[in-house]
Protein backbone atom coordinates (compact mmCIF):
# COMPACT_ATOMS: atom_id res chain seq x y z
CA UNK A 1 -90.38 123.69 -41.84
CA UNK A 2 -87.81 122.71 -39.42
CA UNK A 3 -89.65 119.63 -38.50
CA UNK A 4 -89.49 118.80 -42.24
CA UNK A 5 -85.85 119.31 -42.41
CA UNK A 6 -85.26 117.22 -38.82
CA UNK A 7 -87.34 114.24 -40.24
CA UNK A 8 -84.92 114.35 -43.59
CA UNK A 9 -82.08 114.70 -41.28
CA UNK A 10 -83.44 111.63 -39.27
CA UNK A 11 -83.85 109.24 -42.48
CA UNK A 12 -80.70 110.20 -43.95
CA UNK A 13 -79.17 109.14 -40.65
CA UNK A 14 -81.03 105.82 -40.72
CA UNK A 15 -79.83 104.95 -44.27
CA UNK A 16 -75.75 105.96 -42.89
CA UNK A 17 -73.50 102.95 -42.05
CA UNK A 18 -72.87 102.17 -38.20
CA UNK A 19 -70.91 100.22 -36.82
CA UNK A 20 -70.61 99.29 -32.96
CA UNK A 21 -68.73 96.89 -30.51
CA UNK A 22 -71.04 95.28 -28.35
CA UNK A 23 -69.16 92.82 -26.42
CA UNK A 24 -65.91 91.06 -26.24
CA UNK A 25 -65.55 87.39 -24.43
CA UNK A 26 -63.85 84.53 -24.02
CA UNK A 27 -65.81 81.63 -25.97
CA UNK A 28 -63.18 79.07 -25.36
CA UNK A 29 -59.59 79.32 -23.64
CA UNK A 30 -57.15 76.25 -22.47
CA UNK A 31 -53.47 75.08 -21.55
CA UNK A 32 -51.43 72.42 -21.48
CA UNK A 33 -47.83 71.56 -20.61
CA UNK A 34 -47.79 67.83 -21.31
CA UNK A 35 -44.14 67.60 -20.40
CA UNK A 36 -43.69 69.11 -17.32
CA UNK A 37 -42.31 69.34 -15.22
CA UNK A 38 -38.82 68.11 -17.41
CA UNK A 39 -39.81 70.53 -19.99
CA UNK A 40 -38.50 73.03 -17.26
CA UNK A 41 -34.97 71.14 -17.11
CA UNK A 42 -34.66 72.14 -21.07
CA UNK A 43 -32.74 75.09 -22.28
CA UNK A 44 -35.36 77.71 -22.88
CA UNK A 45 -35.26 78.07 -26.94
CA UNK A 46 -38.79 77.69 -28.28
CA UNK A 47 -39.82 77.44 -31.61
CA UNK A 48 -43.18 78.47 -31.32
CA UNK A 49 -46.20 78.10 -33.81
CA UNK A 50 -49.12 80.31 -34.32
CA UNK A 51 -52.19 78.80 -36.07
CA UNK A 52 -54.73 81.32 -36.57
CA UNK A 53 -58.38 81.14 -38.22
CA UNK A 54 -61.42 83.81 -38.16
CA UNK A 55 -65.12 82.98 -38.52
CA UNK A 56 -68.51 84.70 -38.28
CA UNK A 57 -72.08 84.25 -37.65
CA UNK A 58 -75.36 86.56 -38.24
CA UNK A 59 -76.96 86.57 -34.49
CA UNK A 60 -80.01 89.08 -35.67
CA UNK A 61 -80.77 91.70 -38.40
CA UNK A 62 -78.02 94.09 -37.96
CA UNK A 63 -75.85 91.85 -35.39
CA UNK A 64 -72.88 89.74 -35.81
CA UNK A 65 -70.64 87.60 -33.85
CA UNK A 66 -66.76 86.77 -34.74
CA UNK A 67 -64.38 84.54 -33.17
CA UNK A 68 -60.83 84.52 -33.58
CA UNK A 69 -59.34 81.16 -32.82
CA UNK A 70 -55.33 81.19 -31.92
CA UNK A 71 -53.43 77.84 -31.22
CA UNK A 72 -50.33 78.34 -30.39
CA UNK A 73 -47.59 75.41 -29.69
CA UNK A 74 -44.34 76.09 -27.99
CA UNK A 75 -41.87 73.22 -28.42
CA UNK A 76 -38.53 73.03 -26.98
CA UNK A 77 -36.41 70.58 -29.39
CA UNK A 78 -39.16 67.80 -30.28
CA UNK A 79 -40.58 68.37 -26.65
CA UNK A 80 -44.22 70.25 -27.02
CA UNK A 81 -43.41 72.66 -23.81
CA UNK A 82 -47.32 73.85 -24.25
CA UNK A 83 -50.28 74.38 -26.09
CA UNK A 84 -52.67 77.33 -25.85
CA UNK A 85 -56.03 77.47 -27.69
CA UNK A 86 -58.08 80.35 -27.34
CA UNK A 87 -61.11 80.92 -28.58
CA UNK A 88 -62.02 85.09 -28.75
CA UNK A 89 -65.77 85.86 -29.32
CA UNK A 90 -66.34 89.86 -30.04
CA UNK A 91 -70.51 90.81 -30.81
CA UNK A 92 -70.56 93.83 -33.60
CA UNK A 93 -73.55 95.45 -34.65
CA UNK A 94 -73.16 96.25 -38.26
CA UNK A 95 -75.65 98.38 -40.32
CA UNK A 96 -75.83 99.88 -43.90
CA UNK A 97 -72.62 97.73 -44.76
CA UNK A 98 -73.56 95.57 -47.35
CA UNK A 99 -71.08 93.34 -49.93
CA UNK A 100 -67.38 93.47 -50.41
CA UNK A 101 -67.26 96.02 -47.45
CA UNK A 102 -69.09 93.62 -45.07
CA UNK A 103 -66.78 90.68 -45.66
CA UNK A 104 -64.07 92.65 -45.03
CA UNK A 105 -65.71 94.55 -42.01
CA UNK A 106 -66.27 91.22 -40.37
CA UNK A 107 -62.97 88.98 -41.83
CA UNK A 108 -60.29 91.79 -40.82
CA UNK A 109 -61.10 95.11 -39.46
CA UNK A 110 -63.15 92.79 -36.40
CA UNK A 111 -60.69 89.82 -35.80
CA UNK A 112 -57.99 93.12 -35.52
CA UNK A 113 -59.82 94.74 -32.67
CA UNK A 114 -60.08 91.35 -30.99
CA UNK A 115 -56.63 90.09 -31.42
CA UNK A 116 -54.97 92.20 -28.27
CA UNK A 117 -57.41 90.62 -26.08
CA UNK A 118 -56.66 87.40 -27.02
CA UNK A 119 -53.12 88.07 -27.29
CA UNK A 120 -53.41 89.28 -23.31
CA UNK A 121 -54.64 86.53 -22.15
CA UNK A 122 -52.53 83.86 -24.08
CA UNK A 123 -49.91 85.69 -22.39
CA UNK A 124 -51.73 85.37 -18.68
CA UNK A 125 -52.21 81.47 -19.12
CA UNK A 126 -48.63 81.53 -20.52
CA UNK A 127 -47.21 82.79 -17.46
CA UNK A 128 -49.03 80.56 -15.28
CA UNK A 129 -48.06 77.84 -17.05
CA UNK A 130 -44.53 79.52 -15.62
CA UNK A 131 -43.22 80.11 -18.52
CA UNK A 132 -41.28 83.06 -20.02
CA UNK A 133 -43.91 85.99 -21.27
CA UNK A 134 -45.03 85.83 -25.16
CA UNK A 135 -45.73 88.67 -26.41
CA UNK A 136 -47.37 87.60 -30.15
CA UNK A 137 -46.27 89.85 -33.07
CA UNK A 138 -49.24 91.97 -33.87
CA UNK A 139 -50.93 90.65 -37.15
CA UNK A 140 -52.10 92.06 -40.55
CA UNK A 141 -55.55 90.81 -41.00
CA UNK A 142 -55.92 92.90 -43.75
CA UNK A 143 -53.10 90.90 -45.40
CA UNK A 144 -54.58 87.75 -44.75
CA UNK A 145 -58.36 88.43 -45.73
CA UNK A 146 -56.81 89.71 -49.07
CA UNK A 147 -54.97 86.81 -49.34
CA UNK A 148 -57.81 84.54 -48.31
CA UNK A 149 -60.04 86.49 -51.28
CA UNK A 150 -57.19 85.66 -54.11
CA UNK A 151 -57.11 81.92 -52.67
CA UNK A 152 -61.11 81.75 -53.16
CA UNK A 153 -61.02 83.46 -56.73
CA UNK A 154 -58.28 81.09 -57.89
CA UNK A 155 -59.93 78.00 -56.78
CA UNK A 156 -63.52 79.19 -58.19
CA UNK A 157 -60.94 80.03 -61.87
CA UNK A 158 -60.01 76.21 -61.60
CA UNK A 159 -63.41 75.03 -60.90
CA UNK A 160 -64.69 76.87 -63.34
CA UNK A 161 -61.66 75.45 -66.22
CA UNK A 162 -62.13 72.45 -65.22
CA UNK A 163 -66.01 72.24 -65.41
CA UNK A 164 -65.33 73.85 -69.22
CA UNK A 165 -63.17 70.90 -69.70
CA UNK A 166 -65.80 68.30 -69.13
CA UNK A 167 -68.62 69.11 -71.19
């Protein structure tokens, strides 16, 4: 009998939903400082950018690997002081998360567990660029995924009036 209720025990667990961090890397990292050393001379005042996109792709069955890619672009006046791409690659093994949960598994809750390590080393390569630290503001992926979702439904709405339109 107790085997009976192990083996139960054992299925239900195979049917729960896991999730797991396998790996965090760098994919892709640079810097530039295309006008220094007279970028130096300026007063230090940046108005800096952040360009941010997340992506995914299925490596196997239950595995997954997302990359968050960060630009960001300091520029002193109309002088670019530097540029730092950074490409931040995280494996995830994801199982029993199907749908609306997945997408949001792997476009918000993933990117937010890799965005501190990118965030570190934007602000190593910043500093050897010698340049003042830059701390990013953390970010609300959450916030953007949703609003990446309403963007996609609104276009598909339009698509859809406009495809009523021309029959």
């Amino acid at each position: 009998m107790a085997d009976n209720q192990q083996a139960a025990a054992g299925s239900e667990n195979a049917n729960q939903p896991q999730f797991a961090l396998q790996r965090i890397y760098v994919k892709d990292l640079s810097f530039e400082s295309p006008n220094a050393p007279s970028v130096f001379q300026e007063q230090w005042k940046p108005q800096v950018n952040l360009d941010l996109n997340t992506s995914h792709t299925k490596i196997s069955d239950n595995q997954y690997e997302v990359v968050l890619a960060l630009t960001v672009t300091a520029k002193v006046g109309e002088k670019v002081a530097y540029i730092v791409e950074i490409q931040q690659g995280g494996v995830f093994l994801v199982q029993n998360i199907e749908g609306p949960q997945l997408g949001q598994m792997l476009g918000a809750y993933c990117p937010s567990i890799l965005f501190p390590y990118a965030r570190e080393a934007i602000d190593g390569m910043v500093n050897k660029g010698s340049f003042p630290a830059l701390m990013l503001a953390p970010v609300n992926f959450d916030a953007i995924y949703a609003q990446a979702l309403k963007r996609k439904q609104e276009e598909a709405q339009a698509e859809a009036g406009q495809e009523g339109q021309t029959h």
